[in-house]
Protein backbone atom coordinates (compact mmCIF):
# COMPACT_ATOMS: atom_id res chain seq x y z
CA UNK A 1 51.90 29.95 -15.73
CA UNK A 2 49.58 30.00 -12.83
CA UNK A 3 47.47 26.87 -12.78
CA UNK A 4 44.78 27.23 -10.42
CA UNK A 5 41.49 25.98 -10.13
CA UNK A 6 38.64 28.24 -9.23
CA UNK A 7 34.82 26.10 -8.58
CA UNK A 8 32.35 26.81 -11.05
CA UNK A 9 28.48 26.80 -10.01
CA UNK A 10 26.56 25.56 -12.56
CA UNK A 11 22.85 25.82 -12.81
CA UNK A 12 20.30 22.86 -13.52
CA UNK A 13 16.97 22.32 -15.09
CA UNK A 14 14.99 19.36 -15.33
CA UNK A 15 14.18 18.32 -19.18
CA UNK A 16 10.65 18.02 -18.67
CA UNK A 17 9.87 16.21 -21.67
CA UNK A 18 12.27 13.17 -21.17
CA UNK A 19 11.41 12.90 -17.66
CA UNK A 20 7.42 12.76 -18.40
CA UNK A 21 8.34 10.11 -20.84
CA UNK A 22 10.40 8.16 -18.52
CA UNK A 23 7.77 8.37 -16.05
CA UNK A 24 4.69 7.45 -18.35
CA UNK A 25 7.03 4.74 -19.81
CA UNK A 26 7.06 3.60 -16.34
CA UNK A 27 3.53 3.39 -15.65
CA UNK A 28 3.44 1.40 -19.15
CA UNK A 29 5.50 -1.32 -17.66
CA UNK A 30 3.83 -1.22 -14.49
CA UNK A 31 0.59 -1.32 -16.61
CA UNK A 32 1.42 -4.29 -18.59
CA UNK A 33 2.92 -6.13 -15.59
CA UNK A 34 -0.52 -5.64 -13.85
CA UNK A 35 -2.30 -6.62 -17.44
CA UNK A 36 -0.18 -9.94 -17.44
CA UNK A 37 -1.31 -10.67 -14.08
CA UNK A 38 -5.04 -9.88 -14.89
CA UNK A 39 -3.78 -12.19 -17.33
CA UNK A 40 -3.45 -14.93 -15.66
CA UNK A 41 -5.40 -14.09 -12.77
CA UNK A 42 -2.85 -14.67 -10.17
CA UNK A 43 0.29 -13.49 -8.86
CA UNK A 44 2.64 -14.57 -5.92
CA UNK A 45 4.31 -12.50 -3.21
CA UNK A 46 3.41 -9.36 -4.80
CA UNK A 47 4.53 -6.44 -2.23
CA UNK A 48 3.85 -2.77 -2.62
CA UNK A 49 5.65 0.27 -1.20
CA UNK A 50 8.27 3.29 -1.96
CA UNK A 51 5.51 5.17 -3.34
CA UNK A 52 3.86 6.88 -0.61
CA UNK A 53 0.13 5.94 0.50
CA UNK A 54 -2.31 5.17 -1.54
CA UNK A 55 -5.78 4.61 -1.35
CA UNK A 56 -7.75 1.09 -1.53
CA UNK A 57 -11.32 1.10 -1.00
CA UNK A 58 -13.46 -2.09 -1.62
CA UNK A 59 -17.41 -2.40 -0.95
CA UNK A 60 -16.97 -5.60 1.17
CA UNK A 61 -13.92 -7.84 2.98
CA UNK A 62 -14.23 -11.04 4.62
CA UNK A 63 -10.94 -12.21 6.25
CA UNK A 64 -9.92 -15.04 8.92
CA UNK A 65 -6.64 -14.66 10.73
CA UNK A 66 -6.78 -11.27 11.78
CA UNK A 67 -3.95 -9.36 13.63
CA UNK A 68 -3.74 -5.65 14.19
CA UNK A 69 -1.13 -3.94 16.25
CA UNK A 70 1.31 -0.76 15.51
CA UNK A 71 4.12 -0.11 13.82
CA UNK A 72 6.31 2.84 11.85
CA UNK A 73 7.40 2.58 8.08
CA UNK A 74 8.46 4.88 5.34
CA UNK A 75 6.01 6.68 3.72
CA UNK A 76 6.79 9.07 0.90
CA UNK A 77 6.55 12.41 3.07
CA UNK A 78 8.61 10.95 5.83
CA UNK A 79 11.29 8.36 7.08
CA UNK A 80 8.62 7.13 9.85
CA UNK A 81 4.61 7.03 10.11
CA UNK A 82 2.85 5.74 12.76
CA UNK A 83 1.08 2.91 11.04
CA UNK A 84 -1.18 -0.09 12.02
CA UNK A 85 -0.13 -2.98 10.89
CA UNK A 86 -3.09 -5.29 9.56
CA UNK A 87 -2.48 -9.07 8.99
CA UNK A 88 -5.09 -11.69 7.21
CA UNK A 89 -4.31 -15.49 6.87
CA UNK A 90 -7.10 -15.12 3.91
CA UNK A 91 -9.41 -12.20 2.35
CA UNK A 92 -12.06 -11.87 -0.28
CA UNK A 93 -12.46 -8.60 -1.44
CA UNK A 94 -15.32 -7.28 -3.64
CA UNK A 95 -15.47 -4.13 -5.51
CA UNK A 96 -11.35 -3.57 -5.12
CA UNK A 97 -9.99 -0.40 -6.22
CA UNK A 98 -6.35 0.71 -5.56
CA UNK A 99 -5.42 4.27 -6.35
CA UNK A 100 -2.36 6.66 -6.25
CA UNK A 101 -2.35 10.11 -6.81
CA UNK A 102 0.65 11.58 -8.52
CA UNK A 103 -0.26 15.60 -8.22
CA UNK A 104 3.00 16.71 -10.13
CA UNK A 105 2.12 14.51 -13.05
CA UNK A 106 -1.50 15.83 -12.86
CA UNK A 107 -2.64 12.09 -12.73
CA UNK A 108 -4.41 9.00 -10.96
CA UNK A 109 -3.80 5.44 -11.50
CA UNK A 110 -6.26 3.28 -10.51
CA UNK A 111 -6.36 -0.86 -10.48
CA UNK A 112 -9.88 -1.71 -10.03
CA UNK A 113 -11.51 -5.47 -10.22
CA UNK A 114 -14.97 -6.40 -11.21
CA UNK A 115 -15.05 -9.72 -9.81
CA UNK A 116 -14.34 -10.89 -5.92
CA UNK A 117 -10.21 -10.83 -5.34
CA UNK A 118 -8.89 -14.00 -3.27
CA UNK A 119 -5.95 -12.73 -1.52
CA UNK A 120 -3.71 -15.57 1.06
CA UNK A 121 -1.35 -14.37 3.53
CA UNK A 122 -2.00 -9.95 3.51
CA UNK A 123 0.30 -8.01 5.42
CA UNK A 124 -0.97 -3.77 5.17
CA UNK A 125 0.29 -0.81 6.98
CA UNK A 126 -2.22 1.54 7.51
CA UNK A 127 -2.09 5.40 8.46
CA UNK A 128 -5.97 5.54 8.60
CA UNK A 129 -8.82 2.76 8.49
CA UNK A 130 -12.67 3.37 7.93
CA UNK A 131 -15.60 1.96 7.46
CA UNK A 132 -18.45 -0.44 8.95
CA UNK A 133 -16.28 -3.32 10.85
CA UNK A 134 -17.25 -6.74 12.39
CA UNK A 135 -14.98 -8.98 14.23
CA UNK A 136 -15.84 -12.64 15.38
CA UNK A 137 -14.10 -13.86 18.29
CA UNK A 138 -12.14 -10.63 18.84
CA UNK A 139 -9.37 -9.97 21.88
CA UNK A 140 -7.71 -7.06 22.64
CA UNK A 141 -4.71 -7.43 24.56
CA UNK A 142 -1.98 -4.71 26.05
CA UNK A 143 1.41 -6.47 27.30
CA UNK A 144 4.46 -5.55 29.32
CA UNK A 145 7.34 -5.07 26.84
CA UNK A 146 9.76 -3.87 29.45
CA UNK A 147 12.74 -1.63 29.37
CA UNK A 148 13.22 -2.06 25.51
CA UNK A 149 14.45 0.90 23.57
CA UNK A 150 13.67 -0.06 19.94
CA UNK A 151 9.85 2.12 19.85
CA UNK A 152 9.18 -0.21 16.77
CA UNK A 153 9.39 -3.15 18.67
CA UNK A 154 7.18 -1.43 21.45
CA UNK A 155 4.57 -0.54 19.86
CA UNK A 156 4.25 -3.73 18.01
CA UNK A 157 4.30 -5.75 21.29
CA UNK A 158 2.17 -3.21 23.57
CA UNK A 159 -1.49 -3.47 22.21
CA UNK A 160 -2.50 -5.78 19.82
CA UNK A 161 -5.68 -6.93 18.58
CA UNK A 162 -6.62 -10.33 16.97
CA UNK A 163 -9.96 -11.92 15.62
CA UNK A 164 -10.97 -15.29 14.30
CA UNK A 165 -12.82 -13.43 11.22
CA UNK A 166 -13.61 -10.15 10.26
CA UNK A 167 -15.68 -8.26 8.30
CA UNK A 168 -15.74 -4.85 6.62
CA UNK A 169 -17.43 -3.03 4.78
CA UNK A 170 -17.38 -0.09 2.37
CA UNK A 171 -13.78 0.13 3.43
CA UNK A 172 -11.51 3.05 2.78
CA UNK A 173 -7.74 2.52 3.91
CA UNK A 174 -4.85 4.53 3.28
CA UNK A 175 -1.98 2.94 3.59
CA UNK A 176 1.82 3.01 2.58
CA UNK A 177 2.58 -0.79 2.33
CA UNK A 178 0.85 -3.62 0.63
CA UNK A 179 1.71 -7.45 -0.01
CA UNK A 180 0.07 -10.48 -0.41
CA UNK A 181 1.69 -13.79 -0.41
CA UNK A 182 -0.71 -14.89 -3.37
CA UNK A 183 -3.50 -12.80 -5.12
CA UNK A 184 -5.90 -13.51 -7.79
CA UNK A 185 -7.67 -10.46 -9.63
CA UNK A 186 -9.99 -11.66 -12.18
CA UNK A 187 -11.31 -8.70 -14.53
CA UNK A 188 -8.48 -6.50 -13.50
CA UNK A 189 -8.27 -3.21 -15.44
CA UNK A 190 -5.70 -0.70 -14.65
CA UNK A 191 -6.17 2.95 -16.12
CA UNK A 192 -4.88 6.52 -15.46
CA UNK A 193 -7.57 9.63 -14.15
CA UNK A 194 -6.68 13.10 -14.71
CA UNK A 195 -6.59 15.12 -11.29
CA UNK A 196 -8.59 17.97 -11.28
């Protein structure tokens, strides 16, 4: 009796079905997570990545603290961006909305808040920044870093920019990483937009 093993291929497919439901289940959660905040009005060290960029766009910021200088992270089309990475001691945002496009799921969710957003201690990584910006006190400042061979490190140590305040408006950022030490988002509504 010969006993011999010979390797099978076996083909997949993806139940589409079960997977849609997972992911809208998903967004559910995330949805009522994001209701229970709105909720409440506040939540603490609330940091948000993984997903690829996103889009926020807000009709006015006013922040103190400000740091700028470069960096890489993850983003969802590759291991390492470029980024700039933004820091605010404080921010008041009006007219907040936060969107991400998922074009296999032929949707857009979108957080959006009616009233000014308080955020303390922002940290954003940013592949592209525009709009109408103001800076009070600002300084620009490029360093020596040396013989150092981490490019991270380098980048973040080369230029950097701070300012006592700034000011922008009719913002649009797209960025890949988001936290805030402590938010409030009074008349937060989070809904889904079909892509067209």
């Amino acid at each position: 009796m010969e006993m011999a093993t010979k390797p099978v291929i076996i083909g997949g497919r993806t139940a589409k079905k079960p997977l849609i439901a997972a992911l809208l289940g998903g967004f559910l959660l995330l949805g009522a997570l994001l209701s229970i905040f709105g909720l409440t009005g506040v939540a603490y060290a609330v940091p948000i990545s993984g997903v690829g960029e996103f889009t926020v766009q807000f009709d006015k910021l006013n922040g103190s603290g400000f740091k700028m200088y470069g960096g890489v992270a993850e983003a969802g089309n590759a291991p390492q961006t470029p980024v700039f990475v933004n820091e605010m001691d404080k921010a008041t945002i009006q007219g907040l909305r936060i969107s991400k496009d998922f074009p296999a799921l032929g949707i857009r969710v979108v957080i959006v808040a009616s009233e000014p957003v308080s955020i303390d201690g922002l940290v954003q990584k940013a592949t592209q920044i525009n709009g109408n910006i103001s800076f009070g006190s600002l300084t620009m400042k490029e360093s020596y870093v040396g013989d150092t061979s981490n490019p991270v490190e380098k980048a973040a140590k080369e230029f950097t920019q701070g300012a006592d305040s700034i000011t922008i408006e009719n913002g649009d950022i797209k960025t890949v990483y988001l936290f805030q030490q402590k938010v409030s988002l009074p008349g937060m509504k989070v809904y889904f937009e079909k892509l067209n």
